[in-house]
C-alpha atoms as a PDB file:
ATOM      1  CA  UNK A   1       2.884 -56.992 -77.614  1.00  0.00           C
ATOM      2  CA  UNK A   2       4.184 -54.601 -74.978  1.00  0.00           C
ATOM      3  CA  UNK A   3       1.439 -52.664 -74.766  1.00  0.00           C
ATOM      4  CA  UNK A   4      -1.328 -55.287 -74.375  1.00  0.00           C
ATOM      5  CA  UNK A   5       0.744 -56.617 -71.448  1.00  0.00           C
ATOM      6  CA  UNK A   6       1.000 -53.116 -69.885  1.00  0.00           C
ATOM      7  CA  UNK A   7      -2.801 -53.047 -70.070  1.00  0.00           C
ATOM      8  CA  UNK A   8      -3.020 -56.614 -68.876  1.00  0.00           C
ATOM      9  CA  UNK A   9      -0.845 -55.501 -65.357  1.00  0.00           C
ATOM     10  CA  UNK A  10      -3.082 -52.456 -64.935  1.00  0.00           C
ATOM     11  CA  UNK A  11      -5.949 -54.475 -64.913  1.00  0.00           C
ATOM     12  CA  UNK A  12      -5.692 -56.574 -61.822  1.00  0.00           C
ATOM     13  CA  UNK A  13      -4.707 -53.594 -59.804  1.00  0.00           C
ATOM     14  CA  UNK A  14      -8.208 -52.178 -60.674  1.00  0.00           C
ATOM     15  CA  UNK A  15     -10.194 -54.987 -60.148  1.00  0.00           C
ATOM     16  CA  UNK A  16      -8.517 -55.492 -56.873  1.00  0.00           C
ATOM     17  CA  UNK A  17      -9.792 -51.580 -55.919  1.00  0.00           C
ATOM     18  CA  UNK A  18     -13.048 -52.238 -57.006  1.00  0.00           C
ATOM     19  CA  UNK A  19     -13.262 -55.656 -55.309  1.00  0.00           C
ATOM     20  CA  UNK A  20     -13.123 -53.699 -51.513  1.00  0.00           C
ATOM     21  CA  UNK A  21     -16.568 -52.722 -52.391  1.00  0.00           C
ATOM     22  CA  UNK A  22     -15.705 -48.886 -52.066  1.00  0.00           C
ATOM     23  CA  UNK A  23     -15.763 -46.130 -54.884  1.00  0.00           C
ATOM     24  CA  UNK A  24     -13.436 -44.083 -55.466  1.00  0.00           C
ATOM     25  CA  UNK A  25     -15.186 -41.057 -55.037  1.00  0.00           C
ATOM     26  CA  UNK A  26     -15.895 -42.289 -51.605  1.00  0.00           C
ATOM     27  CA  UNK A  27     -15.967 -38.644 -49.475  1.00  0.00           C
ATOM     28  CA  UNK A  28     -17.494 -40.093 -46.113  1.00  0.00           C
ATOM     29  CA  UNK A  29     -17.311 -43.488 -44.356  1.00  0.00           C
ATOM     30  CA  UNK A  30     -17.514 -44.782 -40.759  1.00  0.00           C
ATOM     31  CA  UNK A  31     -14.528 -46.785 -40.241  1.00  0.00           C
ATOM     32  CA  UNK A  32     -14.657 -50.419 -40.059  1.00  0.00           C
ATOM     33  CA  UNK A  33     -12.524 -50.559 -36.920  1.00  0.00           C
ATOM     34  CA  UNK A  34     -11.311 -48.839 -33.963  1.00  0.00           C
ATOM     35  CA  UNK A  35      -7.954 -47.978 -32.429  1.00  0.00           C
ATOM     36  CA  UNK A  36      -8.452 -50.808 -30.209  1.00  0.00           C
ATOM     37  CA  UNK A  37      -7.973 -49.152 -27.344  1.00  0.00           C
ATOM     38  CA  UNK A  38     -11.303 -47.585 -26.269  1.00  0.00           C
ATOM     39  CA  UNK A  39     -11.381 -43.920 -27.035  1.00  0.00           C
ATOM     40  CA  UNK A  40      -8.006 -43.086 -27.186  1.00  0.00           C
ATOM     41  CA  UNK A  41      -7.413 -42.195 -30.622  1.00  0.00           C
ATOM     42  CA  UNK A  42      -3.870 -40.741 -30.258  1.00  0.00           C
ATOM     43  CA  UNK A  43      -5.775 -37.133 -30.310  1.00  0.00           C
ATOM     44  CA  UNK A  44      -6.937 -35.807 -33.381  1.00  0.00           C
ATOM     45  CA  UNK A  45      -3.998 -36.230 -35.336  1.00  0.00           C
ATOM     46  CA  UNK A  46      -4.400 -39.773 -34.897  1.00  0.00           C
ATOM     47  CA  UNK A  47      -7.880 -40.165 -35.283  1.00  0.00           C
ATOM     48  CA  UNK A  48      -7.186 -38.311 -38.807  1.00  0.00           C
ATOM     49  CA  UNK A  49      -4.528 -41.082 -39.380  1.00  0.00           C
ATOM     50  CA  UNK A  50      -6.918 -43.606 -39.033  1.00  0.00           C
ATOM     51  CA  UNK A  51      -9.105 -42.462 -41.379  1.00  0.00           C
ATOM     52  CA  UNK A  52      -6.302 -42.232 -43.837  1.00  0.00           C
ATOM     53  CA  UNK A  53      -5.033 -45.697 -43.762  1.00  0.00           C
ATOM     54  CA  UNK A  54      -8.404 -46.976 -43.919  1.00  0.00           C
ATOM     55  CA  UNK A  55      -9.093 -44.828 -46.751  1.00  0.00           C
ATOM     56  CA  UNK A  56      -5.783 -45.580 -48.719  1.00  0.00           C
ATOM     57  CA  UNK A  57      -6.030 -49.429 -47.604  1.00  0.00           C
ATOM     58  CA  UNK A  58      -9.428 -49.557 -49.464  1.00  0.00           C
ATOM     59  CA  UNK A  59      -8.394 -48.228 -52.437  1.00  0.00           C
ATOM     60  CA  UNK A  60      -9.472 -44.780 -51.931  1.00  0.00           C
ATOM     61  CA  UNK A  61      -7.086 -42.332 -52.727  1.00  0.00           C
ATOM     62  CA  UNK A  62      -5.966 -38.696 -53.014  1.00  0.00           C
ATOM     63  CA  UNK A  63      -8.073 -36.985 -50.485  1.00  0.00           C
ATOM     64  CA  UNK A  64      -6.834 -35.545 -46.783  1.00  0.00           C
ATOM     65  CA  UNK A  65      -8.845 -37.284 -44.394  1.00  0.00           C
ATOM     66  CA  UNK A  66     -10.585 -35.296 -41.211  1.00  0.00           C
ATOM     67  CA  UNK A  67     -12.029 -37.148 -38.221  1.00  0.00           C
ATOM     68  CA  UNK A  68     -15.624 -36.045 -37.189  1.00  0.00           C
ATOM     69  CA  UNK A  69     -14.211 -35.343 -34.065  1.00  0.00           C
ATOM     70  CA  UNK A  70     -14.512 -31.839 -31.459  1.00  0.00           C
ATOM     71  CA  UNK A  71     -12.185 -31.350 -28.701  1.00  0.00           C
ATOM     72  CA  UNK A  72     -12.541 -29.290 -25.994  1.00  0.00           C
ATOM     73  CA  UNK A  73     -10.428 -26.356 -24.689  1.00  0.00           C
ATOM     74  CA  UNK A  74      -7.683 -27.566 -22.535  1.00  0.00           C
ATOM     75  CA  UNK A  75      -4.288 -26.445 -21.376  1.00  0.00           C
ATOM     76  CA  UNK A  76      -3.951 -22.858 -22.792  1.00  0.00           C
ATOM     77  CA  UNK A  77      -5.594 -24.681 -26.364  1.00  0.00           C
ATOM     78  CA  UNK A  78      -8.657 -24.161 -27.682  1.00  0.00           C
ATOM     79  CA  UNK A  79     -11.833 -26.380 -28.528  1.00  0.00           C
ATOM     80  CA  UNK A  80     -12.022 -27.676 -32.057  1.00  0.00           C
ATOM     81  CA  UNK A  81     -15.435 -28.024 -33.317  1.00  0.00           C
ATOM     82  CA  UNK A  82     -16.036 -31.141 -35.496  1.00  0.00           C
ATOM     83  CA  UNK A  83     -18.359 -28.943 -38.230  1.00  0.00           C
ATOM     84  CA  UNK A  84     -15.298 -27.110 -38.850  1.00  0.00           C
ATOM     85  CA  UNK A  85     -12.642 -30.122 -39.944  1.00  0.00           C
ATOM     86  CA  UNK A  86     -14.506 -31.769 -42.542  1.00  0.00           C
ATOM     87  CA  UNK A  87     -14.050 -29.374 -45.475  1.00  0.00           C
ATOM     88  CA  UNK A  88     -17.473 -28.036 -47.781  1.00  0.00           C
ATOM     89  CA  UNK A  89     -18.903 -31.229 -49.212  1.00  0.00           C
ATOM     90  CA  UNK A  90     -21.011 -32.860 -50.937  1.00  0.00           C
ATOM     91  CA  UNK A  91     -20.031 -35.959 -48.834  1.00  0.00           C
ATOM     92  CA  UNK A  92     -20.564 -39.932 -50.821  1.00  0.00           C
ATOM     93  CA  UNK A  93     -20.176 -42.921 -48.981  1.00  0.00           C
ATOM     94  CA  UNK A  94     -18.635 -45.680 -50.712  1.00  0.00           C
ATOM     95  CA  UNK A  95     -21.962 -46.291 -53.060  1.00  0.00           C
ATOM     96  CA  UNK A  96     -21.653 -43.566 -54.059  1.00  0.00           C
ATOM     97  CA  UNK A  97     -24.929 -42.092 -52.146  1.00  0.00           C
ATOM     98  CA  UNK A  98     -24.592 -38.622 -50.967  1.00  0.00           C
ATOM     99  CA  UNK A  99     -25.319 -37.950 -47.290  1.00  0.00           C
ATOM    100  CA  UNK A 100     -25.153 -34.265 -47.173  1.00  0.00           C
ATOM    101  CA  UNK A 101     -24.504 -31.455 -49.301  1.00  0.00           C
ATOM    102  CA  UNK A 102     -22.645 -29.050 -47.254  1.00  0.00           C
ATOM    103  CA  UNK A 103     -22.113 -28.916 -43.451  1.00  0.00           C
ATOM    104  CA  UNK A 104     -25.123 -26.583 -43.269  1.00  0.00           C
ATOM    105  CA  UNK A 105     -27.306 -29.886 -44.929  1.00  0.00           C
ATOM    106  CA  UNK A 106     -25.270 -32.258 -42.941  1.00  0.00           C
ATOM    107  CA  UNK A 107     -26.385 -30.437 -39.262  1.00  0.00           C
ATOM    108  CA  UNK A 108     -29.991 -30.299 -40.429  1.00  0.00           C
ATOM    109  CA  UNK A 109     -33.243 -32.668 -40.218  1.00  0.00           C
ATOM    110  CA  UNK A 110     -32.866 -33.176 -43.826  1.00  0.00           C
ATOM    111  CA  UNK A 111     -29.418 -35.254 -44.289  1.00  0.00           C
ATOM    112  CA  UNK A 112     -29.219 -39.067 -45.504  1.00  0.00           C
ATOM    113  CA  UNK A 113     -27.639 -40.360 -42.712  1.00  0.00           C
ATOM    114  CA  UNK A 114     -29.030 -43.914 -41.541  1.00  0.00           C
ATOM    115  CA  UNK A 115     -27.997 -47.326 -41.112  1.00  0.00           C
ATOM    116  CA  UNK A 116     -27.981 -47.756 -44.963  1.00  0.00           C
ATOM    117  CA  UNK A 117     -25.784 -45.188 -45.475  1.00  0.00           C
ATOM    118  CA  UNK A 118     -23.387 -44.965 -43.031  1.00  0.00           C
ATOM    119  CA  UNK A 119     -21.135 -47.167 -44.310  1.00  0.00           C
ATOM    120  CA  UNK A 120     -17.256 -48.869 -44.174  1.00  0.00           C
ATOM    121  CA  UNK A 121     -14.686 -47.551 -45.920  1.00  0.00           C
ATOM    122  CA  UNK A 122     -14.648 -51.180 -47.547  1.00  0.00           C
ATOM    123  CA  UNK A 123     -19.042 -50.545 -48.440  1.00  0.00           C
ATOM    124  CA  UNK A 124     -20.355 -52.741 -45.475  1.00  0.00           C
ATOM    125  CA  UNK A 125     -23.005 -51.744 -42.989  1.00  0.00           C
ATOM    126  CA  UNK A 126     -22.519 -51.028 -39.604  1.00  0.00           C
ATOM    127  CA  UNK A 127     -24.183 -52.945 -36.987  1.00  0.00           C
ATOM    128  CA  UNK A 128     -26.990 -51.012 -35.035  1.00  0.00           C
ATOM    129  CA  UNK A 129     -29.626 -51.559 -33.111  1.00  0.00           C
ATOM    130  CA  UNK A 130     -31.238 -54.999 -33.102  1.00  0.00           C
ATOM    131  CA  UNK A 131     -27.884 -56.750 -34.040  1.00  0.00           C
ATOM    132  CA  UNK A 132     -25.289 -58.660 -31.947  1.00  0.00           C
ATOM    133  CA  UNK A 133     -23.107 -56.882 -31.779  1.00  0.00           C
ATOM    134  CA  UNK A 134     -24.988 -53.749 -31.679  1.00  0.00           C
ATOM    135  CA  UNK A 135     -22.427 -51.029 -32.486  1.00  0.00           C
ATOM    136  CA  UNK A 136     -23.776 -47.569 -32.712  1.00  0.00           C
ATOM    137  CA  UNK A 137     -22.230 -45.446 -31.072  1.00  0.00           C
ATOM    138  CA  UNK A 138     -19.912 -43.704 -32.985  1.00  0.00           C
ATOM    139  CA  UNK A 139     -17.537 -41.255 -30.783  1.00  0.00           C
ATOM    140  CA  UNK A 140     -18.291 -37.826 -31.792  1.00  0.00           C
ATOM    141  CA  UNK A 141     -17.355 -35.528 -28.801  1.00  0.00           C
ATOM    142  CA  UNK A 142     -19.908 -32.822 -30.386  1.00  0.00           C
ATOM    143  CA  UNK A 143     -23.293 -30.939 -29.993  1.00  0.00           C
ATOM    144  CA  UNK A 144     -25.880 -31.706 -32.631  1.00  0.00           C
ATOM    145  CA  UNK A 145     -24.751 -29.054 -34.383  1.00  0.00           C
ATOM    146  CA  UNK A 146     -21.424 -29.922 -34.613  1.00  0.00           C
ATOM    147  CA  UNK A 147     -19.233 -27.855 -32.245  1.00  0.00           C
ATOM    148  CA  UNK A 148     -17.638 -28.775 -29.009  1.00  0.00           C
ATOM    149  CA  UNK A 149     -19.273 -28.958 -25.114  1.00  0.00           C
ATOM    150  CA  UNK A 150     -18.182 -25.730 -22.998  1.00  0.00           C
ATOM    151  CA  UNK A 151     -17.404 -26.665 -19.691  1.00  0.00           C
ATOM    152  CA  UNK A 152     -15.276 -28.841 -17.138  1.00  0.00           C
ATOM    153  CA  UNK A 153     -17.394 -32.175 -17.970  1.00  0.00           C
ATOM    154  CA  UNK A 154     -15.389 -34.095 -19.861  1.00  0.00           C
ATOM    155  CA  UNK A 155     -17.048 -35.222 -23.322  1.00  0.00           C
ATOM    156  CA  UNK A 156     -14.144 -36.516 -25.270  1.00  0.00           C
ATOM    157  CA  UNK A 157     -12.008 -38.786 -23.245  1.00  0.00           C
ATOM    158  CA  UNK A 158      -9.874 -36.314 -22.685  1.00  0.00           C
ATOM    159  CA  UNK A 159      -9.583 -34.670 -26.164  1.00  0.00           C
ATOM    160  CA  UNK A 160      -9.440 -38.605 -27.702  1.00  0.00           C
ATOM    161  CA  UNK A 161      -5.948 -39.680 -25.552  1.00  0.00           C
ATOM    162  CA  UNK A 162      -8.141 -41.481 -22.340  1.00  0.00           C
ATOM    163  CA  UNK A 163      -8.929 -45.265 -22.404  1.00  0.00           C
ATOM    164  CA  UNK A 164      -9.231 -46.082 -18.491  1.00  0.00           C
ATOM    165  CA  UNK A 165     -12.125 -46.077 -15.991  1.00  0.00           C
ATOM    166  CA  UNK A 166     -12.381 -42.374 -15.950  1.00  0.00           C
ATOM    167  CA  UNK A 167     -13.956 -39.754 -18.193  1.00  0.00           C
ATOM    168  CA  UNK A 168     -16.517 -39.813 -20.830  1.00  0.00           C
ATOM    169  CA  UNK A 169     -17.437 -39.105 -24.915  1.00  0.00           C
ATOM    170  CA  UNK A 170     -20.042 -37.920 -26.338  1.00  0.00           C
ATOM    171  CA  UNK A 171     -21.443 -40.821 -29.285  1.00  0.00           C
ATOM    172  CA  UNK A 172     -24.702 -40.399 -32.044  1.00  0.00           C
ATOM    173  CA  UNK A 173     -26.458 -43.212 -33.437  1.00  0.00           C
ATOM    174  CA  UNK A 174     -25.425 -44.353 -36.994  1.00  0.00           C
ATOM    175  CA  UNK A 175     -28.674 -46.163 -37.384  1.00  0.00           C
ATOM    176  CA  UNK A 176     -31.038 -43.618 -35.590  1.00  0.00           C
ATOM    177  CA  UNK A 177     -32.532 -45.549 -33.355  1.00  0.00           C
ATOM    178  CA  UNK A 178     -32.594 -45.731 -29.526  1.00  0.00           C
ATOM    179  CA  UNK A 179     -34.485 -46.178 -26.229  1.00  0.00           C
ATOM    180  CA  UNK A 180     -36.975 -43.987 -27.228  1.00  0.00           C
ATOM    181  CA  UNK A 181     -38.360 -41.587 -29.980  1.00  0.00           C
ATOM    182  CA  UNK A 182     -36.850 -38.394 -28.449  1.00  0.00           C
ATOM    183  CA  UNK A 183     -34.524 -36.431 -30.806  1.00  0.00           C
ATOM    184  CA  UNK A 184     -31.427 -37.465 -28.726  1.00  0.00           C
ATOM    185  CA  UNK A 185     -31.756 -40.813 -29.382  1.00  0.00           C
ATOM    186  CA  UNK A 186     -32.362 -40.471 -33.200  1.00  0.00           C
ATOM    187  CA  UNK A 187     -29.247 -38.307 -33.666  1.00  0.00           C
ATOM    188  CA  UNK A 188     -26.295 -39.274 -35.607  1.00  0.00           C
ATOM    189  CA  UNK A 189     -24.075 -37.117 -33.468  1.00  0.00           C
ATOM    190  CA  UNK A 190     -25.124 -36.321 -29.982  1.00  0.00           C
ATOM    191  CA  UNK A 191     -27.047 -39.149 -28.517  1.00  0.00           C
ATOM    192  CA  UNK A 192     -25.951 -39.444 -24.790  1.00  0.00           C
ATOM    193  CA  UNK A 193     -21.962 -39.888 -23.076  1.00  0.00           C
ATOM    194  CA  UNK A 194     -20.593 -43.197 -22.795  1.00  0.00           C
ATOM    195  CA  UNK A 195     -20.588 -45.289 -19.764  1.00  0.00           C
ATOM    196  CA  UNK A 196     -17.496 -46.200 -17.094  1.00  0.00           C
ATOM    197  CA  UNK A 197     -15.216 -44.768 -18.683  1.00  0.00           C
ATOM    198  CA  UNK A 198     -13.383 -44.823 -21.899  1.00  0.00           C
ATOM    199  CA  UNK A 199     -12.177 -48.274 -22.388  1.00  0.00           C
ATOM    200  CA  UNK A 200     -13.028 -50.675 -24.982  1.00  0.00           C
ATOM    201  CA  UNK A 201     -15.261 -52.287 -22.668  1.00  0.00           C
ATOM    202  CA  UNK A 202     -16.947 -49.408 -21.323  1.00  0.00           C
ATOM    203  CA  UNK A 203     -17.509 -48.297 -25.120  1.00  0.00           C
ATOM    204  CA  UNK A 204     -19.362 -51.797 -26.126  1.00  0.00           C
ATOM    205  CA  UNK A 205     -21.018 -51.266 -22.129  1.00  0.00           C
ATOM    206  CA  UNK A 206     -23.157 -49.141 -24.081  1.00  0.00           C
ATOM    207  CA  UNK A 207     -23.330 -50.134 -27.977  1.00  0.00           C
ATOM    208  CA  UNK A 208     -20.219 -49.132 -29.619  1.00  0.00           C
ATOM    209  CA  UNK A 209     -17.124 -50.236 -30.426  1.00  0.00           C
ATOM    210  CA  UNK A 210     -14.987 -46.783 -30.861  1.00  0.00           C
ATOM    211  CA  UNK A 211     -16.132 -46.367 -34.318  1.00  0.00           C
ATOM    212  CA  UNK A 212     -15.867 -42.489 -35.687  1.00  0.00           C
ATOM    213  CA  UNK A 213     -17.120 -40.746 -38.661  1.00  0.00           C
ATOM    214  CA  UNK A 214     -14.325 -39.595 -41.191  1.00  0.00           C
ATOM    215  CA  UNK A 215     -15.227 -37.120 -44.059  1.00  0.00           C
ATOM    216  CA  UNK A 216     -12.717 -36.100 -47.199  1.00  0.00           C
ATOM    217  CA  UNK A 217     -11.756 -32.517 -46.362  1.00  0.00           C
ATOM    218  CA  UNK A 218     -10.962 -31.779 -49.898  1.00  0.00           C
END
């Protein structure tokens, strides 16, 4: 008797896991909300927080969580480039689809990031282009190939801490798509600044709603 009803009060724990939608080997997701307050993220050790309650919330478990985030140098510190946070790969969304091999795949033209598979923690697609909401912009602060912007222009809300009417962050497109066909607006990572500012508003002024990219570092 005991041990069938050990196995019968594992089994709703599982199917409770497997009912967010998201597999446990998930190693990439966008997450399904924001901090709520524009782009301040509490700096990178809260943006990696966020990812980790998501993560953990949905089931997914022992892995360290990195935000695909860059900052840039600032008070006696030094940028952070986003390429170098996120561990070796491979990287699987919450299918269980792999986006990129290894950062070297995941900076190239041949990666499998698109609006299919740039997915929730929880499995769901983000909306993009064409929806209402359209939400694409995910914060990045980061050149196409993954490191941080040189110089006094401001591309990540103040290293992820502003959410008022001044500064700016650098966002890609989840879903690849944009004003026109030029490779800016068909990257995932470095698409064009944000708008007015860092606030929540001035984040959905131009299609976003302060989503970020988190990746399992280990």
């Amino acid at each position: 008797m005991w041990p069938a009803m050990g196995l019968l009060a594992v089994v709703p724990f599982a199917a409770h896991a497997q009912g967010t939608g998201a597999s446990v080997d998930t190693t990439f997701f966008v997450t399904s909300v924001g901090s709520g307050k524009g782009a301040d993220l509490g700096g990178l050790e809260g943006a990696d927080r966020h990812c980790q309650s998501l993560a953990e919330a949905a089931g997914i478990r022992g892995k360290t969580w990195r935000a695909y985030l860059s900052t840039q140098a600032a008070g006696g510190s030094a940028a952070v480039n986003a390429r170098d946070r996120i561990g070796r790969g491979p990287w699987r969304n919450a299918k269980g689809v792999v986006i990129a091999r290894d950062v070297a795949d995941l900076h190239g033209p041949g990666n499998n990031l698109n609006k299919q598979t740039s997915l929730t923690e929880k499995g769901a697609m983000v909306k993009g282009r064409g929806d209402s909401p359209n939400e694409h912009d995910i914060l990045t602060g980061s050149q196409a190939d993954g490191t941080a912007f040189a110089g006094p222009e401001d591309r990540t809300c103040g290293n992820w801490t502003k959410s008022g009417t001044d500064g700016a962050a650098m966002v890609g497109h989840h879903d690849r798509m944009g004003l026109n066909e030029e490779p800016p607006a068909k990257s995932w990572n470095a698409s064009h600044p944000t708008r007015g500012g860092c606030s929540q508003d001035a984040l959905k002024s131009t299609g976003g709603a302060g989503l970020f990219y988190c990746f399992a570092a280990n």
